[in-house]
PDB file of N, CA and C in Angstrom:
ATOM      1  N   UNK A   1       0.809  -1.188   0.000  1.00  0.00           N
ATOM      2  CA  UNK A   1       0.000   0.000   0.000  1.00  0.00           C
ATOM      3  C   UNK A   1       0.861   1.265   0.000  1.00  0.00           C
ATOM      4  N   UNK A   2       1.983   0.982   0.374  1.00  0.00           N
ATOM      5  CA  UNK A   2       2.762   2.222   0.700  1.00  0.00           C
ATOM      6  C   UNK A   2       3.403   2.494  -1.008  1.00  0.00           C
ATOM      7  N   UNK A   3       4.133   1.431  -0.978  1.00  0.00           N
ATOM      8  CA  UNK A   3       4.945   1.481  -2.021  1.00  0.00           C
ATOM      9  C   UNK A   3       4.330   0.829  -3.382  1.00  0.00           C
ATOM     10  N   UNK A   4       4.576   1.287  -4.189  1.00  0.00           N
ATOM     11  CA  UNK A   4       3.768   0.355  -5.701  1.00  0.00           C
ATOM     12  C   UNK A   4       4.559  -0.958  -5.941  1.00  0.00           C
ATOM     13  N   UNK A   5       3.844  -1.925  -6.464  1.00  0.00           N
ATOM     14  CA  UNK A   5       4.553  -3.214  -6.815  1.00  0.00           C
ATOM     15  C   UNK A   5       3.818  -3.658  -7.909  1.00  0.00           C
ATOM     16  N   UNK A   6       3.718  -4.894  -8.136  1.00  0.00           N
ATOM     17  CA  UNK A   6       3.263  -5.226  -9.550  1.00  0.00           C
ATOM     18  C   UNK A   6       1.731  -5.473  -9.473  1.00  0.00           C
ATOM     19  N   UNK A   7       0.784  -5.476  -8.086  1.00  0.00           N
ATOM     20  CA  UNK A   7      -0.239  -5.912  -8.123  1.00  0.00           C
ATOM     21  C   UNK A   7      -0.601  -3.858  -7.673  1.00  0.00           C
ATOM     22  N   UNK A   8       0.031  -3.209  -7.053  1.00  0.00           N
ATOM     23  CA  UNK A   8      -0.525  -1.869  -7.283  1.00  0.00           C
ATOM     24  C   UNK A   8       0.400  -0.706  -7.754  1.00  0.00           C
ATOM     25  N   UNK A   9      -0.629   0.343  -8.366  1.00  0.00           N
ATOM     26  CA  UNK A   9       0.179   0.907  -9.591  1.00  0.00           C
ATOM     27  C   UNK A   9       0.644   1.824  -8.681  1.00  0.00           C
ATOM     28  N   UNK A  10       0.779   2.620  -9.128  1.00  0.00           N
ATOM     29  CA  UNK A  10       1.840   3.731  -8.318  1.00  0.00           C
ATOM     30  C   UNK A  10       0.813   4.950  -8.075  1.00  0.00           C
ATOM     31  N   UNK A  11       0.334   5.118  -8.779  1.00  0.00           N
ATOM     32  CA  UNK A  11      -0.980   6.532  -8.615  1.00  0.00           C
ATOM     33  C   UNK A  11      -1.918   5.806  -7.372  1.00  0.00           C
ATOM     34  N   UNK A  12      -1.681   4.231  -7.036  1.00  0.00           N
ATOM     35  CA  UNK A  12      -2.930   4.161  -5.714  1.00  0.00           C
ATOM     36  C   UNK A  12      -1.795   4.219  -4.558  1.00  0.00           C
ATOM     37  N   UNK A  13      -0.711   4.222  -4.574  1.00  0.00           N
ATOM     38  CA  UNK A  13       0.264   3.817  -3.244  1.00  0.00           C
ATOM     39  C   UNK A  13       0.346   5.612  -2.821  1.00  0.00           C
ATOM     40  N   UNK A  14       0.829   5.218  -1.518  1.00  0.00           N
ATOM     41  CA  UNK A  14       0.556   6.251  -0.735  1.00  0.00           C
ATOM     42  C   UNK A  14       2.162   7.172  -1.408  1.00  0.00           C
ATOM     43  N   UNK A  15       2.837   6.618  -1.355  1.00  0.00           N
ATOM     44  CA  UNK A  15       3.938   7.241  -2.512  1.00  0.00           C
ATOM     45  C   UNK A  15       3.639   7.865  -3.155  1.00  0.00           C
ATOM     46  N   UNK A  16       2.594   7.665  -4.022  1.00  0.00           N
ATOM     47  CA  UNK A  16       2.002   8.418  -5.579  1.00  0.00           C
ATOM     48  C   UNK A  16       1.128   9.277  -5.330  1.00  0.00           C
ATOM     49  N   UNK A  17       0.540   9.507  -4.171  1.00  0.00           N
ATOM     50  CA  UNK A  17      -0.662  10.399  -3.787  1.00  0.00           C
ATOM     51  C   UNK A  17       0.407  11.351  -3.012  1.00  0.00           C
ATOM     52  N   UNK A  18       1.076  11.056  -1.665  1.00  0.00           N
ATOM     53  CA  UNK A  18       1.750  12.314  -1.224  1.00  0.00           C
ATOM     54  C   UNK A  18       2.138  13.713  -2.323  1.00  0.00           C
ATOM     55  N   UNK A  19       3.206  13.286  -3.532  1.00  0.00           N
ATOM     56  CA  UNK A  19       3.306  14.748  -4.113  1.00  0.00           C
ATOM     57  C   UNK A  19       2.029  15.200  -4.589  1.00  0.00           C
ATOM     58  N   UNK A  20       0.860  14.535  -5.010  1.00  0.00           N
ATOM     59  CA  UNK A  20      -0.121  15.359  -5.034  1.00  0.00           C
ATOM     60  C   UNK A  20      -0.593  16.054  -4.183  1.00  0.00           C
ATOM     61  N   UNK A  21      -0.750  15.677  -2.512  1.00  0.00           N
ATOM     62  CA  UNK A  21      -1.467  16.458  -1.760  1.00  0.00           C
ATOM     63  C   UNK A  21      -0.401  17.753  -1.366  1.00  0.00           C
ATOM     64  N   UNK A  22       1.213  17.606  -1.817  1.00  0.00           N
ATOM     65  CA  UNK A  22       2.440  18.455  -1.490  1.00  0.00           C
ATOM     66  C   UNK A  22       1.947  19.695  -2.801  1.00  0.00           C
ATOM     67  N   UNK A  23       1.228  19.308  -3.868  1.00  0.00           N
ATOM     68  CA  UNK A  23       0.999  20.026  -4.576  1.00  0.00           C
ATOM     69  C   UNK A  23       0.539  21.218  -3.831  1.00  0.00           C
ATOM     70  N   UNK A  24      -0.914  20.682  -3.362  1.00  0.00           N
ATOM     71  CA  UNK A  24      -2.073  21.349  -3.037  1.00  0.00           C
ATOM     72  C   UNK A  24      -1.463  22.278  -1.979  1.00  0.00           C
ATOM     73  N   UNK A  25      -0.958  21.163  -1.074  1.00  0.00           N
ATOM     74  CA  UNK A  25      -0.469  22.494   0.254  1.00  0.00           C
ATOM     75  C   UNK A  25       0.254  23.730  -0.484  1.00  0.00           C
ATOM     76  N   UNK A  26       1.284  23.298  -1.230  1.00  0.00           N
ATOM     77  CA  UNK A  26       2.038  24.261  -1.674  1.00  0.00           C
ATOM     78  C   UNK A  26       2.836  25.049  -0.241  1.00  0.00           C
ATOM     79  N   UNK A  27       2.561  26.172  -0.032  1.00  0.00           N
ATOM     80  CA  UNK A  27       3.185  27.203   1.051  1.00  0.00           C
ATOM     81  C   UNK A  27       2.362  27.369   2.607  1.00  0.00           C
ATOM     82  N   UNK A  28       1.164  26.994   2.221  1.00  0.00           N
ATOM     83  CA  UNK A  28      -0.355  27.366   2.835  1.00  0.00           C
ATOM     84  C   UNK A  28      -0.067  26.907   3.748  1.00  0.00           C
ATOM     85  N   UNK A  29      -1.049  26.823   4.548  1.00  0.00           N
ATOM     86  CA  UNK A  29      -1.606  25.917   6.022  1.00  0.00           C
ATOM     87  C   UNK A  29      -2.918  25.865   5.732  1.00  0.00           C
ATOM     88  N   UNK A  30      -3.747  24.916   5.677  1.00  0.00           N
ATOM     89  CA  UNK A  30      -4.762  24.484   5.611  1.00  0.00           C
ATOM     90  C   UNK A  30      -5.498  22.809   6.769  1.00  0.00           C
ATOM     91  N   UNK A  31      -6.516  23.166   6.760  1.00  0.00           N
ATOM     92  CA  UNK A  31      -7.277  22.524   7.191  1.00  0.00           C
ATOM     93  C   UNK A  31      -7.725  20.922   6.493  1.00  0.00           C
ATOM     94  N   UNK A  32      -7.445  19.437   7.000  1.00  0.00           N
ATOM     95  CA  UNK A  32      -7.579  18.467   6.582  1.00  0.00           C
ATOM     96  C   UNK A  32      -8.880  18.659   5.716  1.00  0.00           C
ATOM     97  N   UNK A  33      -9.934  19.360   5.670  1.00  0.00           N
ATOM     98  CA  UNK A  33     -11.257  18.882   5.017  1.00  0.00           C
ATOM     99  C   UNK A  33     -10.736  19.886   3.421  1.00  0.00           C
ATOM    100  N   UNK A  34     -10.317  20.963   4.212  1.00  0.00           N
ATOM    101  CA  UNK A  34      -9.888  22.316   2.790  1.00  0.00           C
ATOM    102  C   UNK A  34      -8.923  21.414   1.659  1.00  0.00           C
ATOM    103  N   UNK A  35      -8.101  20.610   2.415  1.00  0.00           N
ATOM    104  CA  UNK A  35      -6.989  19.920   1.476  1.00  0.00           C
ATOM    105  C   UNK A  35      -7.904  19.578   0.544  1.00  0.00           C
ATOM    106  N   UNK A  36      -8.602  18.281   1.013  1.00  0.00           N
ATOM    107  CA  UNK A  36      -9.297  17.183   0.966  1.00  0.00           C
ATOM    108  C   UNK A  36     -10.451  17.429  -0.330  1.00  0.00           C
ATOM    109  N   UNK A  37     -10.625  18.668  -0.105  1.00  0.00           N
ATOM    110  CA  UNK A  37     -11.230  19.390  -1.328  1.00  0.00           C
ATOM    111  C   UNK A  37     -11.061  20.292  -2.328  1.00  0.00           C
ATOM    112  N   UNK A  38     -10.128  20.627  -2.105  1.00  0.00           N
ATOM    113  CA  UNK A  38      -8.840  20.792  -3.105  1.00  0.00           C
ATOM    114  C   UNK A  38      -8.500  19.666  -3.868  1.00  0.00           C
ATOM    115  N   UNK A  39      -8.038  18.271  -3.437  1.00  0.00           N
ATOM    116  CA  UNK A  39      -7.709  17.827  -3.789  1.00  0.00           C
ATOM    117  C   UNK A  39      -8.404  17.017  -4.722  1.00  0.00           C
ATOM    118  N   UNK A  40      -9.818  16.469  -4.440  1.00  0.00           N
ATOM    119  CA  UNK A  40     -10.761  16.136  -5.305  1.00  0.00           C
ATOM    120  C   UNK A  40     -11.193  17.278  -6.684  1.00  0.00           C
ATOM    121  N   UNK A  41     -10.831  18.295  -6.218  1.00  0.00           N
ATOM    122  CA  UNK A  41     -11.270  19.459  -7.316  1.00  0.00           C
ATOM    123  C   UNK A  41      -9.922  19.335  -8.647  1.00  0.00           C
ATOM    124  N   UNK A  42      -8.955  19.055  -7.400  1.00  0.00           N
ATOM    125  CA  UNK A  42      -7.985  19.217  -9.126  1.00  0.00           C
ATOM    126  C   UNK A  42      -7.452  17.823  -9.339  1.00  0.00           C
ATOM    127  N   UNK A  43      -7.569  17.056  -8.731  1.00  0.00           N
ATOM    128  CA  UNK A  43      -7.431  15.325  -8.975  1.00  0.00           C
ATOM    129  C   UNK A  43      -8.775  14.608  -9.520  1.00  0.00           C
ATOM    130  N   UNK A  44      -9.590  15.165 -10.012  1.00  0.00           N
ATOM    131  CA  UNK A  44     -10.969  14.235  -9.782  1.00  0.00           C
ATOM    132  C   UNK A  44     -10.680  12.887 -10.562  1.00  0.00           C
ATOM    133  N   UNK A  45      -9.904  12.475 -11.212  1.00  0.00           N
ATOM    134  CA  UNK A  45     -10.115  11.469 -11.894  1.00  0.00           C
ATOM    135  C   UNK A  45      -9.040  10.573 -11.398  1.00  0.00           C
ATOM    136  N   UNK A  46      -8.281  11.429 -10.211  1.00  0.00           N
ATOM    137  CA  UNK A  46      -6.950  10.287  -9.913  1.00  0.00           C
ATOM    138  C   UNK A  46      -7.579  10.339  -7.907  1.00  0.00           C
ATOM    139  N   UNK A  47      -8.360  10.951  -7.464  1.00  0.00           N
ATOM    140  CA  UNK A  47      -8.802  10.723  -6.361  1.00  0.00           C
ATOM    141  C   UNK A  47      -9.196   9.352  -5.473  1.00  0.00           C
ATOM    142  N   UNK A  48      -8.648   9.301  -4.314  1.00  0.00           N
ATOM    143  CA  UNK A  48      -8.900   7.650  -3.603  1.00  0.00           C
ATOM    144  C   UNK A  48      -9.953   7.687  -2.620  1.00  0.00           C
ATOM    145  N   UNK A  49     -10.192   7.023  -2.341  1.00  0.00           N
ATOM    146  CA  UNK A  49     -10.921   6.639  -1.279  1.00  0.00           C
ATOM    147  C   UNK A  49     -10.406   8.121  -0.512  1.00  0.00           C
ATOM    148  N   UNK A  50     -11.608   8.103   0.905  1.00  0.00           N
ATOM    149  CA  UNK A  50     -11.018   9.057   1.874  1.00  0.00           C
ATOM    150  C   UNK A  50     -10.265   8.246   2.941  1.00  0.00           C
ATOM    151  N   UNK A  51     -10.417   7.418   3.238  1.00  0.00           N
ATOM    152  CA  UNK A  51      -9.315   6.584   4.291  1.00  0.00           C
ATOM    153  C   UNK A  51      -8.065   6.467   3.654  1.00  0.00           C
ATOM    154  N   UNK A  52      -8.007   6.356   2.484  1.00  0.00           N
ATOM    155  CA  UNK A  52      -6.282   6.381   1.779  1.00  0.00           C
ATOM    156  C   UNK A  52      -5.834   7.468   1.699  1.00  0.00           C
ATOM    157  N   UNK A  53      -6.708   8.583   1.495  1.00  0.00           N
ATOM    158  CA  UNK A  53      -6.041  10.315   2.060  1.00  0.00           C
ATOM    159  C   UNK A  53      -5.416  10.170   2.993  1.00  0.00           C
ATOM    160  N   UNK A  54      -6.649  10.096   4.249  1.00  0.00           N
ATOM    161  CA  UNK A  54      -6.029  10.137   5.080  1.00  0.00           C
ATOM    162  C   UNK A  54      -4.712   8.976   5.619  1.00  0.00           C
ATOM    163  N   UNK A  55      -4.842   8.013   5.383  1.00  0.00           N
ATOM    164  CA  UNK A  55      -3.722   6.485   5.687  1.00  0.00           C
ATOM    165  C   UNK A  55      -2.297   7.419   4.996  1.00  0.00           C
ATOM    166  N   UNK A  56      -2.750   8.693   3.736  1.00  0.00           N
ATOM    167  CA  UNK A  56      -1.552   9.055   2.853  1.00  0.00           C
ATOM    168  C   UNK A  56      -1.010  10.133   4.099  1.00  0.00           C
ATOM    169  N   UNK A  57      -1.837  10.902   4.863  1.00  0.00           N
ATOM    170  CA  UNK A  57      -1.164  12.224   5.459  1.00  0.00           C
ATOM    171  C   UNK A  57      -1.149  11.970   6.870  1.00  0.00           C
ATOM    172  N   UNK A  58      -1.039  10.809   7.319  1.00  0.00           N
ATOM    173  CA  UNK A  58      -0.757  10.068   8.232  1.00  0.00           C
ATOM    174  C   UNK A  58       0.975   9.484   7.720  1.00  0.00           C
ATOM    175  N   UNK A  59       1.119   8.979   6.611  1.00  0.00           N
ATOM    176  CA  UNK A  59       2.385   8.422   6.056  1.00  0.00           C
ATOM    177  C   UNK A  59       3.382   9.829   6.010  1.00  0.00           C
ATOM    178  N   UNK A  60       2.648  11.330   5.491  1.00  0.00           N
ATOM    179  CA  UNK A  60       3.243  11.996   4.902  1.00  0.00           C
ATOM    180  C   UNK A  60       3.939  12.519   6.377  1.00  0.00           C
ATOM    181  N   UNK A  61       3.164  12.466   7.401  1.00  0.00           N
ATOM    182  CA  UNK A  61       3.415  13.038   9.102  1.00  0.00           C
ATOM    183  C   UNK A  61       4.620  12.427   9.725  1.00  0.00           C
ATOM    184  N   UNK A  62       4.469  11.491   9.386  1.00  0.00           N
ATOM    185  CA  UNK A  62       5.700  10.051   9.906  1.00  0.00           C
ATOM    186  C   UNK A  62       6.790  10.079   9.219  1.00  0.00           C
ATOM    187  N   UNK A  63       6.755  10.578   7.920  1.00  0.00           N
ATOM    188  CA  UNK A  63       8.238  10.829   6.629  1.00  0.00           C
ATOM    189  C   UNK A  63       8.453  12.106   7.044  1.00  0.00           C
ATOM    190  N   UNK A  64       7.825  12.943   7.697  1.00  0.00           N
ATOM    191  CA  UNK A  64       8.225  14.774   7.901  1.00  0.00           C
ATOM    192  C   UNK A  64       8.013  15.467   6.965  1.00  0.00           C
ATOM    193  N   UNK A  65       6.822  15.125   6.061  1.00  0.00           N
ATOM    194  CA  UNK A  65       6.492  15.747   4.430  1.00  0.00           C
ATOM    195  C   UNK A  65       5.803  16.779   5.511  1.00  0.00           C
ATOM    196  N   UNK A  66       5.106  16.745   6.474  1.00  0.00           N
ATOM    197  CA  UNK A  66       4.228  17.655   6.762  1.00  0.00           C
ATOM    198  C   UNK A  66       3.908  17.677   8.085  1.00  0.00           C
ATOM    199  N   UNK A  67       3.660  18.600   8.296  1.00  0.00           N
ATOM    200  CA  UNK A  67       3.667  18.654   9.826  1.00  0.00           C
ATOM    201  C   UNK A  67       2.199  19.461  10.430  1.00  0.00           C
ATOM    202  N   UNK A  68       1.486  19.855  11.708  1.00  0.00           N
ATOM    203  CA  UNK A  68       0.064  20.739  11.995  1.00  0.00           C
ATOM    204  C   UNK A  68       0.705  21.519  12.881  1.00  0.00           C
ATOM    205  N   UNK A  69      -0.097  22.978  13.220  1.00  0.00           N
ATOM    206  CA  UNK A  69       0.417  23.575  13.642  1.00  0.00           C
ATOM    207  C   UNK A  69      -0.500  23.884  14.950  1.00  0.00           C
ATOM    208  N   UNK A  70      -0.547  24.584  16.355  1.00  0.00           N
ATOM    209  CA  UNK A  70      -1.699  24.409  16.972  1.00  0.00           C
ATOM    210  C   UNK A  70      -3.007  24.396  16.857  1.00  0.00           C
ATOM    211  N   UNK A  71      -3.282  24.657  15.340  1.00  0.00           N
ATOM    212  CA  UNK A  71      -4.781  24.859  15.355  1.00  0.00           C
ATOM    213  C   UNK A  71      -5.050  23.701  14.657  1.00  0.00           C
ATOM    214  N   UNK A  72      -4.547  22.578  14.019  1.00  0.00           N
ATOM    215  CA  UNK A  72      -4.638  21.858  13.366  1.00  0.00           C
ATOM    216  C   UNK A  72      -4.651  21.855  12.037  1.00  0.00           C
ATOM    217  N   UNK A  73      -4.112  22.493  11.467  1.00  0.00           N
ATOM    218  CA  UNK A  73      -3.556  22.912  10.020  1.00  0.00           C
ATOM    219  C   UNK A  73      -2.310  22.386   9.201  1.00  0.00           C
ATOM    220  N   UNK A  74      -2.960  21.947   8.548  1.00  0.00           N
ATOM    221  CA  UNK A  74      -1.689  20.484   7.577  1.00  0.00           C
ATOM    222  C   UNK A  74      -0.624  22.227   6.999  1.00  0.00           C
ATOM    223  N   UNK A  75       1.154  21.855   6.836  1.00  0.00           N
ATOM    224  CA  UNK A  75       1.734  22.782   6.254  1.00  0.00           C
ATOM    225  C   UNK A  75       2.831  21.788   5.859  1.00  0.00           C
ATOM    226  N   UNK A  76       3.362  21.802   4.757  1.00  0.00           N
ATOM    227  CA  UNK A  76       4.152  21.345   4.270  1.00  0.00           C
ATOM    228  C   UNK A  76       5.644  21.997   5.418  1.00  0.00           C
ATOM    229  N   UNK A  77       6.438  20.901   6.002  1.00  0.00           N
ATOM    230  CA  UNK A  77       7.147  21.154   6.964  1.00  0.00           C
ATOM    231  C   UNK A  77       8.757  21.357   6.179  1.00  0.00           C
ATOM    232  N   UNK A  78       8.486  21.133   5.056  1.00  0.00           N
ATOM    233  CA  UNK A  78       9.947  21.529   4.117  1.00  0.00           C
ATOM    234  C   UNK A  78      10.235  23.215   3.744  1.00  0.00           C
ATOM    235  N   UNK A  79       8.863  23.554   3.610  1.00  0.00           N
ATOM    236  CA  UNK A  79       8.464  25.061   3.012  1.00  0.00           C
ATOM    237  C   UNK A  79       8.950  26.205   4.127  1.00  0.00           C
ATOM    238  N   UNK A  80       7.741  25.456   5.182  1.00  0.00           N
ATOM    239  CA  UNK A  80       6.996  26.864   6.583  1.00  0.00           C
ATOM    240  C   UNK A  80       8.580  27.244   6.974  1.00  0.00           C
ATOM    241  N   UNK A  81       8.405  28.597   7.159  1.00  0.00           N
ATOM    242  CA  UNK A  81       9.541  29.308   7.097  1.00  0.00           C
ATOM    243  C   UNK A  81       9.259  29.691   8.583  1.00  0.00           C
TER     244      UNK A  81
END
């Protein structure tokens, strides 16, 4: 699930979805639901399930792609200055 192999492609592994949702954040801080709809708006045809979002920004939290800030706001933790 994490990683693609020969039985899953790479656009469903949580690998292949992180730079998309790194897209969306971009610089921002946003709110898990704001992503979440963002992300269906400009992914609609490569969009997963909502438990694999989330299973993805749960993965992305644990690699240090991203980090929340006290209010609970996803920010890309490479960017926030």
């Amino acid at each position: 699930m994490i990683l693609p192999n020969k039985y899953l492609l790479l656009k469903d592994s949580l690998i292949g979805i992180s730079p998309l949702i790194l897209d969306i954040i971009e610089k921002k801080e946003m709110g898990v639901e704001e992503v979440w709809d963002k992300f269906k708006k400009k992914y609609n045809s490569k969009v997963p399930i909502y438990n694999k979002f989330l299973y993805t920004l749960d993965f992305m939290y644990i690699t240090g792609m991203i980090n929340f800030d006290s209010k609970g706001r996803i920010f890309n933790e490479n960017i926030k200055s």
